[in-house]
Protein backbone atom coordinates (compact mmCIF):
# COMPACT_ATOMS: atom_id res chain seq x y z
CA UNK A 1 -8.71 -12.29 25.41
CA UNK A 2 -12.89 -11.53 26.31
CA UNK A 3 -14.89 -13.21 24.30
CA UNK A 4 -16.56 -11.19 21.70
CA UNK A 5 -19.87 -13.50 21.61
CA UNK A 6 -20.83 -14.07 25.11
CA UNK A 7 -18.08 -11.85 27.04
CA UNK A 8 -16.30 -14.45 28.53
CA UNK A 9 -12.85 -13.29 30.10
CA UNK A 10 -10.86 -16.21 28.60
CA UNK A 11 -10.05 -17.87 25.91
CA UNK A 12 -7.88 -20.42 24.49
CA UNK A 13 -5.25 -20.50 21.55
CA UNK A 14 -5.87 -23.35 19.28
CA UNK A 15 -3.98 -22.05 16.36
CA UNK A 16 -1.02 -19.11 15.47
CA UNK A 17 0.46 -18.33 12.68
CA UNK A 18 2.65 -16.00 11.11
CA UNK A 19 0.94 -13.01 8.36
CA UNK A 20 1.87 -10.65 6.68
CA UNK A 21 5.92 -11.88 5.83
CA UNK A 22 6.30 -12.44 9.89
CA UNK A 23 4.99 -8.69 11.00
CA UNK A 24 1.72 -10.51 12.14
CA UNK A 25 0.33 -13.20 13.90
CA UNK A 26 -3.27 -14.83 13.49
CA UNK A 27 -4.68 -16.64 16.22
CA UNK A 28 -7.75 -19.00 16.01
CA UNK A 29 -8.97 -18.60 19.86
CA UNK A 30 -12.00 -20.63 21.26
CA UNK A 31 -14.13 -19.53 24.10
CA UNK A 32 -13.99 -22.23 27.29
CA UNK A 33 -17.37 -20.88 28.10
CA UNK A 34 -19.94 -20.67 24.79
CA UNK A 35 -17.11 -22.65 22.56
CA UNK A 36 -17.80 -20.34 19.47
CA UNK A 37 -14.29 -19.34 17.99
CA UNK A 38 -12.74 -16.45 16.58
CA UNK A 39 -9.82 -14.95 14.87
CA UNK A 40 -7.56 -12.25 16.62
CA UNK A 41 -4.36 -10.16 14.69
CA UNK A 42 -1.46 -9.74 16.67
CA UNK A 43 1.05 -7.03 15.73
CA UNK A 44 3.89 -4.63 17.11
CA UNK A 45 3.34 -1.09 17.49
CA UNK A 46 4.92 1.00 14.90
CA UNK A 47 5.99 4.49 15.43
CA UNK A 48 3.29 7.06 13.75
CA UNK A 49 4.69 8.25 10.32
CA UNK A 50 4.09 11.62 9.49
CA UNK A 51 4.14 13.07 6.20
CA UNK A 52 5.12 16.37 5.18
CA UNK A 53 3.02 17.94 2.56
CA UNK A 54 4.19 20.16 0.00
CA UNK A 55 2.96 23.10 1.59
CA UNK A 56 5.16 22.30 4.91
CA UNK A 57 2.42 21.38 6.95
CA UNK A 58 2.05 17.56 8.25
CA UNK A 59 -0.23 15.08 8.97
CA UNK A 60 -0.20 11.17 10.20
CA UNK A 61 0.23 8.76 7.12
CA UNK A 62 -3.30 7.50 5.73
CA UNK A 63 -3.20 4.64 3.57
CA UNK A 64 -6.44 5.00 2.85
CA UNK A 65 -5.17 8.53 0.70
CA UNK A 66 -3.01 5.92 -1.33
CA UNK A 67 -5.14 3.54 -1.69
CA UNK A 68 -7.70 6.02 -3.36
CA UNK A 69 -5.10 7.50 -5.51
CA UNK A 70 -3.98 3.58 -6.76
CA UNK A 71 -8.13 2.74 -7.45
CA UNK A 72 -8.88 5.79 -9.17
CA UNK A 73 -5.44 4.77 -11.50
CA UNK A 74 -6.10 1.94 -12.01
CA UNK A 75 -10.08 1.95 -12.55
CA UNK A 76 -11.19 0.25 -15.82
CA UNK A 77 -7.96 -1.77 -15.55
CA UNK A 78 -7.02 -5.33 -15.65
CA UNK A 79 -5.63 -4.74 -11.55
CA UNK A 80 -7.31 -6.96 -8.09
CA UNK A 81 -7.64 -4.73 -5.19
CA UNK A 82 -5.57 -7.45 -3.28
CA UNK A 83 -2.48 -6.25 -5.53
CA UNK A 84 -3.48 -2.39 -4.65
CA UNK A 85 -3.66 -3.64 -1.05
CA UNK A 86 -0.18 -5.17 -1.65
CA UNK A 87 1.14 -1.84 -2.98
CA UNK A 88 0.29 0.22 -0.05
CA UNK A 89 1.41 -2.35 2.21
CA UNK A 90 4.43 -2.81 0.36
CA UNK A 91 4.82 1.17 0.32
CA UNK A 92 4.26 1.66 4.23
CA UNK A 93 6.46 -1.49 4.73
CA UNK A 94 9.59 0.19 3.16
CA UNK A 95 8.70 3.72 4.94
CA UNK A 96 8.59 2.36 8.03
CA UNK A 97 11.75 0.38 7.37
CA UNK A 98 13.67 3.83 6.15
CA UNK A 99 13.44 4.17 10.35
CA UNK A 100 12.20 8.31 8.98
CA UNK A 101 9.44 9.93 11.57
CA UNK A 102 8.54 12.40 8.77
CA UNK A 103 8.61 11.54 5.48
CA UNK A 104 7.65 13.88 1.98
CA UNK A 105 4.98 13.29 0.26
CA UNK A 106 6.98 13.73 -2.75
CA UNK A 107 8.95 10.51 -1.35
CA UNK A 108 5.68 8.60 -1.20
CA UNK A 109 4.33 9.84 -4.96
CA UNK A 110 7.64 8.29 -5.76
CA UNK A 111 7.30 5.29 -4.53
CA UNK A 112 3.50 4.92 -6.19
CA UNK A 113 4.59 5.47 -9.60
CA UNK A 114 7.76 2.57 -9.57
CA UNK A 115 5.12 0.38 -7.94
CA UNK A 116 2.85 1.50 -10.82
CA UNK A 117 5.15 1.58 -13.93
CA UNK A 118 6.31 -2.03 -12.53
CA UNK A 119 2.03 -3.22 -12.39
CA UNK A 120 0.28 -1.46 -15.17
CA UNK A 121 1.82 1.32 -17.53
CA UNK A 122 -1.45 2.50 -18.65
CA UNK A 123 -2.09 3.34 -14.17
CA UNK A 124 0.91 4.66 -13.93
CA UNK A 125 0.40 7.02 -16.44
CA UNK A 126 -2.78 8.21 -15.08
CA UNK A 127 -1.53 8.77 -11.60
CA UNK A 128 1.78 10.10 -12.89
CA UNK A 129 -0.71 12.85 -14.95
CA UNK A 130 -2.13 13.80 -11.30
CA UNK A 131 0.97 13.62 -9.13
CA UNK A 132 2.97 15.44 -11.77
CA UNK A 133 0.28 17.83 -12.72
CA UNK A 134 0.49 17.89 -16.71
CA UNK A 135 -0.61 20.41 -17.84
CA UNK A 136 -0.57 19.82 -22.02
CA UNK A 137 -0.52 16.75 -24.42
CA UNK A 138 3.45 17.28 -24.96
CA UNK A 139 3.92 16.48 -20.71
CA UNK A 140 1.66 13.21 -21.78
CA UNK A 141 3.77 12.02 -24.74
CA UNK A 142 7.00 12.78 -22.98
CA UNK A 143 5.97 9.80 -20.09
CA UNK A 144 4.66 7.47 -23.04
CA UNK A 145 7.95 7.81 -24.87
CA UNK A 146 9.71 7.48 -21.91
CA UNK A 147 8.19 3.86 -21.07
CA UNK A 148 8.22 2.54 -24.89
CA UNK A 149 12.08 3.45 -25.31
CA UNK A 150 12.40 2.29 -21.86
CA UNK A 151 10.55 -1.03 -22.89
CA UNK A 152 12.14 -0.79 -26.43
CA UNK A 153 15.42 -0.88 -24.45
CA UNK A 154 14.53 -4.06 -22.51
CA UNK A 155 13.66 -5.80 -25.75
CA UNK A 156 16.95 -4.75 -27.74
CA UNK A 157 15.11 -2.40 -30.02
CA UNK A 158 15.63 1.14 -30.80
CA UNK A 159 12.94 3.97 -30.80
């Protein structure tokens, strides 16, 4: 690998390791010829995902789209952007492992609000509010019942 202080063609591997639950490797590299070091990622090539919008057309996955929706859920709200990172990762992880080319975006909204409801109740009824498009209070106290029987439940109480 070319060196990306002085340009050197070489360089040497003085440390790998596995990332990212094995997807991933990061290699500590040092250059023979100006000895600075750097870090390199090493990953396979997935297959582009595409996602088909509700309208029929489609497009190449963007994290970046969930990523957005997830911060502007969760803003004001006890969450790190490492766990948002986690989410998407976690949510393009488990597309990519449902072997699809083309998946809904309906599929994806899907998958945001369990990784939601499961991180911060309050998020996931702000994104749920969006993705669902409510359009009156009574669509709003619907989802809020739903999660306090739902929690109710898990505690052996009754609503």
């Amino acid at each position: 690998m070319r060196c990306p202080y002085c340009g050197a063609e070489d360089s040497k591997v003085i440390d790998s390791r596995e990332v990212e639950g094995g997807t991933e490797v990061r290699r500590r590299r040092e250059c023979p010829t100006c000895h600075r070091r750097f870090t390199t990622y090493e990953r396979y090539e997935r297959k582009p995902l595409r996602v088909i919008k509700k309208n029929g057309t489609r497009e190449l996955f963007d994290r970046k789209k969930i990523l957005n929706g997830l911060m502007k859920a969760c803003e004001k709200r006890p969450v790190s952007s490492e766990e948002l990172e986690r989410i998407v990762d976690d949510i393009e992880r488990e597309l990519q492992e449902e072997g699809y080319e083309e998946v809904p975006s309906s599929r994806i909204g899907e998958k945001v609000m369990e990784k939601l409801k499961a991180l911060d109740q309050v998020a996931y009824v702000r994104f749920a509010s969006v993705y669902r498009e409510f359009r009156d209070i009574d669509q709003f106290m619907e989802i809020v019942l739903s999660l306090s029987r739902e929690q109710n439940a898990s505690k052996g109480e009754s609503v």
